[in-house]
Protein backbone atom coordinates (compact mmCIF):
# COMPACT_ATOMS: atom_id res chain seq x y z
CA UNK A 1 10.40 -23.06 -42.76
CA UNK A 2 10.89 -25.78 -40.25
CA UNK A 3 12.25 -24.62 -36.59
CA UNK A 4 14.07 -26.58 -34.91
CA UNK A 5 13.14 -27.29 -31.17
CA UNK A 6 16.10 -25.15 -29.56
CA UNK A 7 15.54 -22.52 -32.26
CA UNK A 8 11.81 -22.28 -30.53
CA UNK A 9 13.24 -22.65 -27.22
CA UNK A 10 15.63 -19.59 -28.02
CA UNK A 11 13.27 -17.50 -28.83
CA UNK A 12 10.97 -18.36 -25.87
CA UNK A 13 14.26 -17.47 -23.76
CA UNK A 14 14.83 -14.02 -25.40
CA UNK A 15 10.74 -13.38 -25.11
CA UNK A 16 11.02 -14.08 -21.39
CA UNK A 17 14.20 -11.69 -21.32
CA UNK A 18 12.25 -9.08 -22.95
CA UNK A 19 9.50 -9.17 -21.02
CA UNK A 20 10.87 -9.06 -18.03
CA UNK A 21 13.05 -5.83 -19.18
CA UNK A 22 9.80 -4.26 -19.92
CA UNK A 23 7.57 -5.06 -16.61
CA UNK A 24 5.19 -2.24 -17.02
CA UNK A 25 3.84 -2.97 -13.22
CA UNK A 26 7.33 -2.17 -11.54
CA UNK A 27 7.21 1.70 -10.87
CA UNK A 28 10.69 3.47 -10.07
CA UNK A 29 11.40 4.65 -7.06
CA UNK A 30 12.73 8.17 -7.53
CA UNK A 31 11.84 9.70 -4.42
CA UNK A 32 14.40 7.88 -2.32
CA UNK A 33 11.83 6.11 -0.33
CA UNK A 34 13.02 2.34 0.20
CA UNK A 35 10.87 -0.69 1.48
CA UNK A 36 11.79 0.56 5.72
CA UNK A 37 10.87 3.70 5.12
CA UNK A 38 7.87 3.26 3.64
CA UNK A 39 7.36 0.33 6.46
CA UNK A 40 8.45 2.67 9.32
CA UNK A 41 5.76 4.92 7.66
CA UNK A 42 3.16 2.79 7.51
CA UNK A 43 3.51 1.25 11.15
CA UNK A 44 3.25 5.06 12.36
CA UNK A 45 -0.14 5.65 10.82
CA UNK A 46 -1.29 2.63 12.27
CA UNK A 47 -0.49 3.10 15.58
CA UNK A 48 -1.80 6.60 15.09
CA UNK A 49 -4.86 4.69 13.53
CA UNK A 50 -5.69 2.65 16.60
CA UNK A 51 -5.01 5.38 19.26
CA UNK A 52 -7.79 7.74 17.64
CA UNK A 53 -10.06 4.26 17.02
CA UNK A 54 -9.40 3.92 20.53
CA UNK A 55 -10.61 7.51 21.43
CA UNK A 56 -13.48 7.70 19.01
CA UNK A 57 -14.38 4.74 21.05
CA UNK A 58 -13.90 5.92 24.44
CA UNK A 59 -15.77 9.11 23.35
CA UNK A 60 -19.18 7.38 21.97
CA UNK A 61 -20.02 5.72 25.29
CA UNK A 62 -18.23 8.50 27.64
CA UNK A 63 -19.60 11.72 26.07
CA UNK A 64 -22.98 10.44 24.43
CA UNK A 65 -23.72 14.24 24.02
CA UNK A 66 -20.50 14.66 22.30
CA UNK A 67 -21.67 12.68 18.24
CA UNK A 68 -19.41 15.54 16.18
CA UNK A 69 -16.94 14.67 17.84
CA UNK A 70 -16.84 11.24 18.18
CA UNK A 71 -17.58 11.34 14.25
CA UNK A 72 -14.99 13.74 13.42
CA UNK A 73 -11.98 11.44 15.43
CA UNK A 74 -13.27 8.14 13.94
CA UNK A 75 -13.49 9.39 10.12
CA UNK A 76 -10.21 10.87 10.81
CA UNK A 77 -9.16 7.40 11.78
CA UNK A 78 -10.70 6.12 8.82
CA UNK A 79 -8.78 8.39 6.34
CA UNK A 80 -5.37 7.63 8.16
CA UNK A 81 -6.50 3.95 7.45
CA UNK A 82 -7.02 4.55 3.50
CA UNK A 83 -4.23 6.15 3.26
CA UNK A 84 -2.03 3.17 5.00
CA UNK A 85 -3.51 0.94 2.58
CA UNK A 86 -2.89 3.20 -0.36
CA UNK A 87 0.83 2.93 0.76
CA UNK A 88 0.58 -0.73 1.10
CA UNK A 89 -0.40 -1.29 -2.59
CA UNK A 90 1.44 1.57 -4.43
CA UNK A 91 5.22 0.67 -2.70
């Protein structure tokens, strides 16, 4: 059974059609959120982000005494950060 070369390059076509039909990494967006929400979002929690940084900062070399603290704003920071970048990846 010989093919011709635009049988093979029809069925390359329809393959490519197919496939791209079927993109298993594309996720639907059901909740509503679109791309400038999920931007507006993320440029929140990273102002939030820097403000605590900024605190956590201030705290370490104004209230040495003060280490729960300072630990307890600057993992919170941290998590606000993980969670930005779990939002930059999943949308």
């Amino acid at each position: 059974m010989a093919t011709t070369q635009e049988e093979m390059d029809k069925l390359i076509a329809e393959a490519l059609a197919d496939s791209k039909k079927q993109s298993r990494w594309h996720r639907p967006n059901n909740k509503g959120l679109t791309a400038d929400k999920i931007m507006k979002i993320r440029k929140t929690i990273n102002m939030v982000f820097m403000i605590l940084f900024v605190v956590a900062v201030l705290i370490y070399f104004i209230l040495p005494d003060q280490r729960i603290l300072f630990f307890c704003i600057g993992f919170g920071a941290l998590i606000l950060k993980i969670v930005e970048f779990v939002l930059r990846f999943m949308f």
